[in-house]
N, C-alpha and C. Protein backbone atom coordinates (compact mmCIF):
# COMPACT_ATOMS: atom_id res chain seq x y z
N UNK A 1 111.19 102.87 83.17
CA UNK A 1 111.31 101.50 82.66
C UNK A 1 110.37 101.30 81.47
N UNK A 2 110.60 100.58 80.67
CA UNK A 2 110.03 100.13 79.68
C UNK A 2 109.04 99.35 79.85
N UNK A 3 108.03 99.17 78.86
CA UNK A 3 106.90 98.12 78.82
C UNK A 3 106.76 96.86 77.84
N UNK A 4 106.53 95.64 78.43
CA UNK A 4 106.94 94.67 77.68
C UNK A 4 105.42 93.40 77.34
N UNK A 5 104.76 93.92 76.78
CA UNK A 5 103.72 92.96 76.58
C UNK A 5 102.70 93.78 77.92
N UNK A 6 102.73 94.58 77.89
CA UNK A 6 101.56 94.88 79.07
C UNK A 6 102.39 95.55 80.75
N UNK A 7 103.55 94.72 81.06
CA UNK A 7 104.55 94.18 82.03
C UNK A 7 105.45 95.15 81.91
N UNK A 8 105.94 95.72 83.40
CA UNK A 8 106.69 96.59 83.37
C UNK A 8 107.85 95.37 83.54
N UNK A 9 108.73 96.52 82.50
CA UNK A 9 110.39 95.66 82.28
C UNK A 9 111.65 95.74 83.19
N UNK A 10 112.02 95.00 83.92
CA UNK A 10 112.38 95.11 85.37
C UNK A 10 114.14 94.80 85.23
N UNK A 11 114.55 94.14 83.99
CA UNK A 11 116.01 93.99 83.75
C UNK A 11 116.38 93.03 82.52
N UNK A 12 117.08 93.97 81.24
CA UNK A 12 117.21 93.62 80.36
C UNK A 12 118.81 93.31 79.93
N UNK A 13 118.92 92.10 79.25
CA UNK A 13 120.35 92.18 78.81
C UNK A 13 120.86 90.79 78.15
N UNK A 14 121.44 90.67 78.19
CA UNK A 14 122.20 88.99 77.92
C UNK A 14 122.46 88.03 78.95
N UNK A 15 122.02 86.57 78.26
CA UNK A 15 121.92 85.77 79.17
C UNK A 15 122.46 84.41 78.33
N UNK A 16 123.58 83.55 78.38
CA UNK A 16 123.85 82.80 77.70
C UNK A 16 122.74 80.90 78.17
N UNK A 17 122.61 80.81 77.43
CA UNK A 17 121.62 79.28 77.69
C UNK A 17 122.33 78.02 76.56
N UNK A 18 122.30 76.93 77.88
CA UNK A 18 122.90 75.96 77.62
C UNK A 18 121.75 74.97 76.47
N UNK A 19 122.02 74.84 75.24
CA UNK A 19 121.65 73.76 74.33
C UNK A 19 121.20 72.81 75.14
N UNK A 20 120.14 72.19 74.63
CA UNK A 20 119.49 70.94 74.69
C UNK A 20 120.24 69.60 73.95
N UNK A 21 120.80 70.06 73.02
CA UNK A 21 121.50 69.55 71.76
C UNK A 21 122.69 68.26 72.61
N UNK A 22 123.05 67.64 72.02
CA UNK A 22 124.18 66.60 72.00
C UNK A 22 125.57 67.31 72.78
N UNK A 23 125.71 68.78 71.72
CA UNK A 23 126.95 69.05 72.67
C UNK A 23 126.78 70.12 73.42
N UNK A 24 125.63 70.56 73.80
CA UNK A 24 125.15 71.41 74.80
C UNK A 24 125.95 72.65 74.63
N UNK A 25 125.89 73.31 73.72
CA UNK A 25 126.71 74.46 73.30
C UNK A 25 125.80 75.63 74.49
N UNK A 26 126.35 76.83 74.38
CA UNK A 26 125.84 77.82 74.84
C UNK A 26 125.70 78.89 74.24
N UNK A 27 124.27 79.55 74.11
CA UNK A 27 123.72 80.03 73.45
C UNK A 27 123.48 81.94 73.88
N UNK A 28 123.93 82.32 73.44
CA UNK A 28 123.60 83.97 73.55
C UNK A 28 121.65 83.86 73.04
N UNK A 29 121.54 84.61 74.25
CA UNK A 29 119.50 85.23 74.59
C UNK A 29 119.86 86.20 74.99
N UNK A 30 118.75 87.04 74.37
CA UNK A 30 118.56 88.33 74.75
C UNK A 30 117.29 87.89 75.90
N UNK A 31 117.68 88.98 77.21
CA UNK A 31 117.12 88.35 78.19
C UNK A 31 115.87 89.77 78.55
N UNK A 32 114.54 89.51 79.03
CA UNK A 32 113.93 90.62 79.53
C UNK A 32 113.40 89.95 80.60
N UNK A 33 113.49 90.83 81.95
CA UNK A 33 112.75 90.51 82.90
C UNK A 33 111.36 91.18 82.83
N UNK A 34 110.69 90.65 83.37
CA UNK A 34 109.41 91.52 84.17
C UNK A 34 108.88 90.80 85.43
N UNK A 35 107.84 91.55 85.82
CA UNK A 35 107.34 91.14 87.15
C UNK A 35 106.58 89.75 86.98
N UNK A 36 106.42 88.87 85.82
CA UNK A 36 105.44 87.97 85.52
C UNK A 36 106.78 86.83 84.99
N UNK A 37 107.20 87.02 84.42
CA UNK A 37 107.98 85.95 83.62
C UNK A 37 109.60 86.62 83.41
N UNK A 38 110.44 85.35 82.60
CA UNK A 38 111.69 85.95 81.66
C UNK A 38 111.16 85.62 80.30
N UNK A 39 111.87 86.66 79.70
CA UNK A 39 111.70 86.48 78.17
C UNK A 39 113.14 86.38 77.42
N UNK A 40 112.70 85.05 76.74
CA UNK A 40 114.19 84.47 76.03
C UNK A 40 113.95 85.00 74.36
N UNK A 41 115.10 86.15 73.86
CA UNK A 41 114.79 85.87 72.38
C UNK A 41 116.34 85.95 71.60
N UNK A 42 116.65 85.66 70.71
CA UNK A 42 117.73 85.64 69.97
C UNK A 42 118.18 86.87 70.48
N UNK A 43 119.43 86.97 70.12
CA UNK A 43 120.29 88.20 71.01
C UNK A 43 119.78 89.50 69.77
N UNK A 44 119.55 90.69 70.50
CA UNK A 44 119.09 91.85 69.42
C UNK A 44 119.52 92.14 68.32
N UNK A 45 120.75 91.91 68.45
CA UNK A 45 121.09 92.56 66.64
C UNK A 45 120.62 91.29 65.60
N UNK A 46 120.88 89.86 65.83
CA UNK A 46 120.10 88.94 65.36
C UNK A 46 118.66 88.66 65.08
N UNK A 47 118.19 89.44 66.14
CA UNK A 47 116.54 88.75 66.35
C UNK A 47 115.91 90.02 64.85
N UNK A 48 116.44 91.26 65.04
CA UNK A 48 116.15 92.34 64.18
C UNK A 48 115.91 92.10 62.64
N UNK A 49 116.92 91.47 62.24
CA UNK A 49 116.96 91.24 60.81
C UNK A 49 117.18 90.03 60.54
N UNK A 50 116.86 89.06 61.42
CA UNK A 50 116.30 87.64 60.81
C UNK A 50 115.10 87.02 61.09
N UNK A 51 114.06 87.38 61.91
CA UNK A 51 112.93 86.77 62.49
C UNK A 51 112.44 88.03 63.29
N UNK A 52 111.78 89.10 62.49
CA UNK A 52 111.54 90.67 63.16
C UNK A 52 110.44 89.85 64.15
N UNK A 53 109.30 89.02 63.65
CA UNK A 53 108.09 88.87 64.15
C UNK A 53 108.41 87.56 65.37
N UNK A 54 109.43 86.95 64.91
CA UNK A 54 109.76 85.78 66.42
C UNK A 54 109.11 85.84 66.98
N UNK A 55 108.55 85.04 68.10
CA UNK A 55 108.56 85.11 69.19
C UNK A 55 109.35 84.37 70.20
N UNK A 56 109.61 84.70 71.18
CA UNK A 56 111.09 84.32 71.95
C UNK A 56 110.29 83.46 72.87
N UNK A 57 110.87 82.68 73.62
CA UNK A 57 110.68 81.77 74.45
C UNK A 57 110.57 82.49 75.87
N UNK A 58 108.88 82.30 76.91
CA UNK A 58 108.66 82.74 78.03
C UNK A 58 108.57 81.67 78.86
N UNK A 59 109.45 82.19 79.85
CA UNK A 59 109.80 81.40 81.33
C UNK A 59 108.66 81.85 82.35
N UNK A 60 107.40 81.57 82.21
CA UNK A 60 106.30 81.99 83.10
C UNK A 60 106.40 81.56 84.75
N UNK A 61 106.37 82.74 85.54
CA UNK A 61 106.86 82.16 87.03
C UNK A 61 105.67 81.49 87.56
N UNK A 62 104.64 81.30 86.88
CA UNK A 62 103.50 80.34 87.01
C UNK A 62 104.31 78.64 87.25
N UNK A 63 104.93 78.56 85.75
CA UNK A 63 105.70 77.51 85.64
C UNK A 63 107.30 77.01 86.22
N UNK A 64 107.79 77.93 86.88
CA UNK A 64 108.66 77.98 87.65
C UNK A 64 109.16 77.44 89.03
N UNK A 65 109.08 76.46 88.93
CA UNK A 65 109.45 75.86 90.61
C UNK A 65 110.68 76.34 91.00
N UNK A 66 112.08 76.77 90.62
CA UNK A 66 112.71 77.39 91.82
C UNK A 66 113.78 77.71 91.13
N UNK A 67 114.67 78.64 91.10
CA UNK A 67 116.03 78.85 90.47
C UNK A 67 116.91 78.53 91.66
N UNK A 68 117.84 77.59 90.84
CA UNK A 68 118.69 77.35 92.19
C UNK A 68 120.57 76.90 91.29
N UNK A 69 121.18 75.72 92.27
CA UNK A 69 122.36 75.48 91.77
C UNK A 69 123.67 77.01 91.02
N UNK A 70 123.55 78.18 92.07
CA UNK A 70 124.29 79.09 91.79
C UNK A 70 125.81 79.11 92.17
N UNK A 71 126.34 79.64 91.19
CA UNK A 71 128.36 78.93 91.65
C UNK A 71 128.83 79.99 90.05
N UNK A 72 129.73 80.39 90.81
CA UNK A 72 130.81 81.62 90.41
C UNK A 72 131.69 80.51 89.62
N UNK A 73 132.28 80.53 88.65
CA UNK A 73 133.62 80.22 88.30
C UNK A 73 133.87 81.27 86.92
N UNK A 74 135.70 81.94 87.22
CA UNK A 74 135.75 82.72 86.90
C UNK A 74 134.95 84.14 86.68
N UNK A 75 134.82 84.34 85.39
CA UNK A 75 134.13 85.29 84.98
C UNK A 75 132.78 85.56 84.82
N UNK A 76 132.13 84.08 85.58
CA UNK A 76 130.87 83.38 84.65
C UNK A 76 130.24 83.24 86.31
N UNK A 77 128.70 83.55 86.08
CA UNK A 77 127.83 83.04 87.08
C UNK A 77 126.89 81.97 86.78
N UNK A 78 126.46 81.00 87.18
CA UNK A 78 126.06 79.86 86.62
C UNK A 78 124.83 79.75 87.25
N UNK A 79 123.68 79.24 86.69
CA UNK A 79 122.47 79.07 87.39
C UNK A 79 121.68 78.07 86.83
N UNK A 80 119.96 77.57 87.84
CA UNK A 80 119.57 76.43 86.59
C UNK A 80 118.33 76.95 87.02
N UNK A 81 117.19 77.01 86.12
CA UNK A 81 115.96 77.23 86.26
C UNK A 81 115.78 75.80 86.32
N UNK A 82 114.88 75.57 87.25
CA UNK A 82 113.76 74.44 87.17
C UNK A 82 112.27 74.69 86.91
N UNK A 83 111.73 73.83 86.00
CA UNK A 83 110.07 74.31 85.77
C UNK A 83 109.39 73.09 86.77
N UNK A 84 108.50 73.78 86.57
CA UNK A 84 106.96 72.57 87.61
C UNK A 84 106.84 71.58 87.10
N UNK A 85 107.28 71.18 85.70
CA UNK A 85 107.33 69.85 85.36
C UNK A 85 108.94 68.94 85.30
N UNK A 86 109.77 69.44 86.03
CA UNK A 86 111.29 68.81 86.12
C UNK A 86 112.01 69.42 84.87
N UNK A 87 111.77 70.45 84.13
CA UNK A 87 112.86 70.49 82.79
C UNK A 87 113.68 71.67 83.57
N UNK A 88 115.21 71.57 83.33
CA UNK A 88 115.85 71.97 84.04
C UNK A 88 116.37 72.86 82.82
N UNK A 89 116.89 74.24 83.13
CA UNK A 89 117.35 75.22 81.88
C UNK A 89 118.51 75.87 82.35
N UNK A 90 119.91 75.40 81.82
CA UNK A 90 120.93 76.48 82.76
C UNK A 90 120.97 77.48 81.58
N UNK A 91 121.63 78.39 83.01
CA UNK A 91 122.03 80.04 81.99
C UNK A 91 123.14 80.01 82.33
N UNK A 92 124.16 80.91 81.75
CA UNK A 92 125.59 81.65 82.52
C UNK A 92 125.18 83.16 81.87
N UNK A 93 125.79 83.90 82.77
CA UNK A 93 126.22 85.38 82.64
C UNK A 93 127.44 86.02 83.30
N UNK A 94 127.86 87.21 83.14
CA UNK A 94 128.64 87.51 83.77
C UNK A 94 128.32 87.73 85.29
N UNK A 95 129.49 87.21 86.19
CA UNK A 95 129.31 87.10 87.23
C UNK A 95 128.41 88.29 88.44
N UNK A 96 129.01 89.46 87.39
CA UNK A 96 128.67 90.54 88.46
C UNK A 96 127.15 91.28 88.09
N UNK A 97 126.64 90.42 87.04
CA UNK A 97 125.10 91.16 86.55
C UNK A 97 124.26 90.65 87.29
N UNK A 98 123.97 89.90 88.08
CA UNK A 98 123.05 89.10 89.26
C UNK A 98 122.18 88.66 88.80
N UNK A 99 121.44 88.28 87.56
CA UNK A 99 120.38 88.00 87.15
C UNK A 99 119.74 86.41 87.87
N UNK A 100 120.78 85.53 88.16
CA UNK A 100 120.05 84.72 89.16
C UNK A 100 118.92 85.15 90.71
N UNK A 101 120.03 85.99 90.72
CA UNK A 101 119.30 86.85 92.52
C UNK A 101 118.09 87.72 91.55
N UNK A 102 117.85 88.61 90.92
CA UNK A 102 117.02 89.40 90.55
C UNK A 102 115.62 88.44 89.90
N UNK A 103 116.15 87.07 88.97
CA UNK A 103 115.24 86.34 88.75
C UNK A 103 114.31 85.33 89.81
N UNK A 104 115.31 84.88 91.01
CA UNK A 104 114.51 84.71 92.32
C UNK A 104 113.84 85.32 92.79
N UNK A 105 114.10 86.37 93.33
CA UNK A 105 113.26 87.43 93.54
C UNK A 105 112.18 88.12 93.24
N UNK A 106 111.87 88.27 91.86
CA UNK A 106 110.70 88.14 90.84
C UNK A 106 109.69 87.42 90.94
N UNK A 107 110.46 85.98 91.28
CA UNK A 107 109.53 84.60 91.25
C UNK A 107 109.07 84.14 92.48
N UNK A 108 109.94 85.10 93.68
CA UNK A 108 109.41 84.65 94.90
C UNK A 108 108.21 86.05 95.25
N UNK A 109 108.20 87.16 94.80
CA UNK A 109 107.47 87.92 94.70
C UNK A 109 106.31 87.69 93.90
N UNK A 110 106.31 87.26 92.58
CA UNK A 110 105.28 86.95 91.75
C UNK A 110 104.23 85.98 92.63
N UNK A 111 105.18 85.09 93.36
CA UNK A 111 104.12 83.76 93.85
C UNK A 111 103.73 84.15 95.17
N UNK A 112 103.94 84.90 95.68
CA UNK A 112 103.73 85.40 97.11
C UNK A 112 102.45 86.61 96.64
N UNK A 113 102.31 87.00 95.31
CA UNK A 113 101.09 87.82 95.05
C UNK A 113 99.89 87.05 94.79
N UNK A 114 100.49 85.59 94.19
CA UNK A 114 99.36 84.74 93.75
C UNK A 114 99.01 83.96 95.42
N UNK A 115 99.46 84.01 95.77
CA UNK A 115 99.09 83.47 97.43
C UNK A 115 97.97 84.43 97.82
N UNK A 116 98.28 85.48 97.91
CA UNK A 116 97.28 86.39 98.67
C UNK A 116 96.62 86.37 97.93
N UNK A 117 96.20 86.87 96.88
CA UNK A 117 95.32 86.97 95.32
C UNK A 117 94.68 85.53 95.93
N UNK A 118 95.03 84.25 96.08
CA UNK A 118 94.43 83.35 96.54
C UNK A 118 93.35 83.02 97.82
N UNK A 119 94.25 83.62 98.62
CA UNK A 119 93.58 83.74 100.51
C UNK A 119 92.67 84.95 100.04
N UNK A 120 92.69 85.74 99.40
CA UNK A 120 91.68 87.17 99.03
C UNK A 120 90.45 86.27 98.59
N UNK A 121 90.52 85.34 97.43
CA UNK A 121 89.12 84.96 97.00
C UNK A 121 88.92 84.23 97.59
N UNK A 122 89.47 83.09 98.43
CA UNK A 122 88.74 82.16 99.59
C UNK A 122 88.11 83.16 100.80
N UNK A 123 88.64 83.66 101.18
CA UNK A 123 88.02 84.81 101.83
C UNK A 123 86.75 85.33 101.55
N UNK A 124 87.10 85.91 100.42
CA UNK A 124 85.55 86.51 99.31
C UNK A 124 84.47 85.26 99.35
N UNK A 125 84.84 84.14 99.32
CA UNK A 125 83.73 83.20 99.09
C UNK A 125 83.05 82.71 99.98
N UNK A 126 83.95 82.80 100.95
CA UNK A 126 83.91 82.22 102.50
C UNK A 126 82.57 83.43 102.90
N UNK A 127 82.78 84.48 102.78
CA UNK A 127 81.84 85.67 103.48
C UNK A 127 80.90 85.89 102.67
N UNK A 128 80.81 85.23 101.05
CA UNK A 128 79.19 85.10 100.29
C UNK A 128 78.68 84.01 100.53
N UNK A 129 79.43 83.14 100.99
CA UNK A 129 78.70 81.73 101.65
C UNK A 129 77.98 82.54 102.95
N UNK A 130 78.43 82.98 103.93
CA UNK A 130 77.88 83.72 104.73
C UNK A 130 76.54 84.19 104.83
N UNK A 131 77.12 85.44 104.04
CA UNK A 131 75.68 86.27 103.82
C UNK A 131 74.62 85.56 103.18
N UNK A 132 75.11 84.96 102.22
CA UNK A 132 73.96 84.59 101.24
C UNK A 132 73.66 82.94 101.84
N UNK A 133 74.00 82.37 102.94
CA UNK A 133 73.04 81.50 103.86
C UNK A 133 71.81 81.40 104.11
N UNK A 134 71.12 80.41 103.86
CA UNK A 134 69.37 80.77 104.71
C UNK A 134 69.46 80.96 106.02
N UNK A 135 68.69 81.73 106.55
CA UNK A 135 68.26 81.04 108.03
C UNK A 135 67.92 80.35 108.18
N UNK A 136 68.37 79.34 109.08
CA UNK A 136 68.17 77.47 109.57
C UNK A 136 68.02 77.78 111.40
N UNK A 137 66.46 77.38 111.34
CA UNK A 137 66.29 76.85 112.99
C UNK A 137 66.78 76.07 113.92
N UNK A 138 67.60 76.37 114.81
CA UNK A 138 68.19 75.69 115.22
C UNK A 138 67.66 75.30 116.66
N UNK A 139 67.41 73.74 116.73
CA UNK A 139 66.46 73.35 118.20
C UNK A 139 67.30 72.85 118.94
N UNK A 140 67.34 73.57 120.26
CA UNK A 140 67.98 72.79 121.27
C UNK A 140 67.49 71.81 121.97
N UNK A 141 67.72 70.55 122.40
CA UNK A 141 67.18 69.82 122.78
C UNK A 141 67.27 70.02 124.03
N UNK A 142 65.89 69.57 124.48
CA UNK A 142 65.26 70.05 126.05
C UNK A 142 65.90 69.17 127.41
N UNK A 143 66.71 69.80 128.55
CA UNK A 143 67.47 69.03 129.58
C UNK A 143 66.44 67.72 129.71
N UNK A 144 67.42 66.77 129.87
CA UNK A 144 66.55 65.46 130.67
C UNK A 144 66.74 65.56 131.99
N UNK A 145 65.63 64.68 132.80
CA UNK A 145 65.99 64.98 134.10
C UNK A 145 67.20 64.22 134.69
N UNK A 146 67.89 64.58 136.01
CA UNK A 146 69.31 64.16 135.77
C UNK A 146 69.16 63.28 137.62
N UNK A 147 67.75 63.03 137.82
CA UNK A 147 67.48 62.41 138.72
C UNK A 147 68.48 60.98 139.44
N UNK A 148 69.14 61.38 140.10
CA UNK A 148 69.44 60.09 140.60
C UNK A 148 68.88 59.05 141.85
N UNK A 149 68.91 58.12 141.77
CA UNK A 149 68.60 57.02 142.74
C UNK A 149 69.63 56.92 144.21
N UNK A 150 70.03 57.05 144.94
CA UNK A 150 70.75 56.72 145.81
C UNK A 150 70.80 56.53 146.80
């Protein structure tokens, strides 16, 4: 596999994206996965000899709250990224390239590393709070007598 900014490149190809625009045209992206993000850039033979230095638009699974709304019609697989702040991004591709399932997957893996990566340093801090505690005397207070009258 290839290397993409540091990031091993996990599935590359075309990905059509729906305009923001008035008539919401759909847009040919050249699509790269990796284990961290998607990377959106003009489709390759375009991006080459009109904007060599571009930079393409990254879908960081930081920013990613959930890919969802998936539905087949015809030839076309349909999907919608949602980000952590509500902006919603559909794609289509061909039905049988899976890039919805492969981009879930990524993102449920990516965030399931930042979980542990998480519980790892609460952990870590939790056990230098520990060690690095003073010793504190601790006084038990002495029985009273439990004398009764009766």
């Amino acid at each position: 596999m290839q290397q993409q900014q540091g990031l091993r490149v996990l599935k590359e190809g075309v990905l059509e994206k729906r305009s923001d625009g008035l008539l919401q045209m759909w847009k040919r992206k050249h699509c790269t996965l990796t284990e961290e993000a998607v990377l959106l850039h003009a489709p390759k033979h375009a991006h080459a000899h009109a904007h060599p230095a571009a930079k393409g638009k990254e879908l960081h699974f930081s920013r990613v709250k959930t890919v969802d709304c998936v539905e087949r019609k015809g030839k076309h697989g349909y999907f919608t990224v949602v980000m952590a702040d509500g902006k919603e991004i559909d794609f289509r591709c061909r039905a049988e390239e899976g890039w919805s399932a492969e981009i879930t997957l990524q993102m449920v893996q990516y965030k399931n590393r930042q979980a542990v990566l998480a519980v790892r340093s609460t952990r870590h801090k939790q056990q230098r709070l520990v060690i690095n505690k003073p010793e504190t005397e601790v006084t038990v207070p002495t029985g009273e007598s439990r004398a009764h009258s009766g």
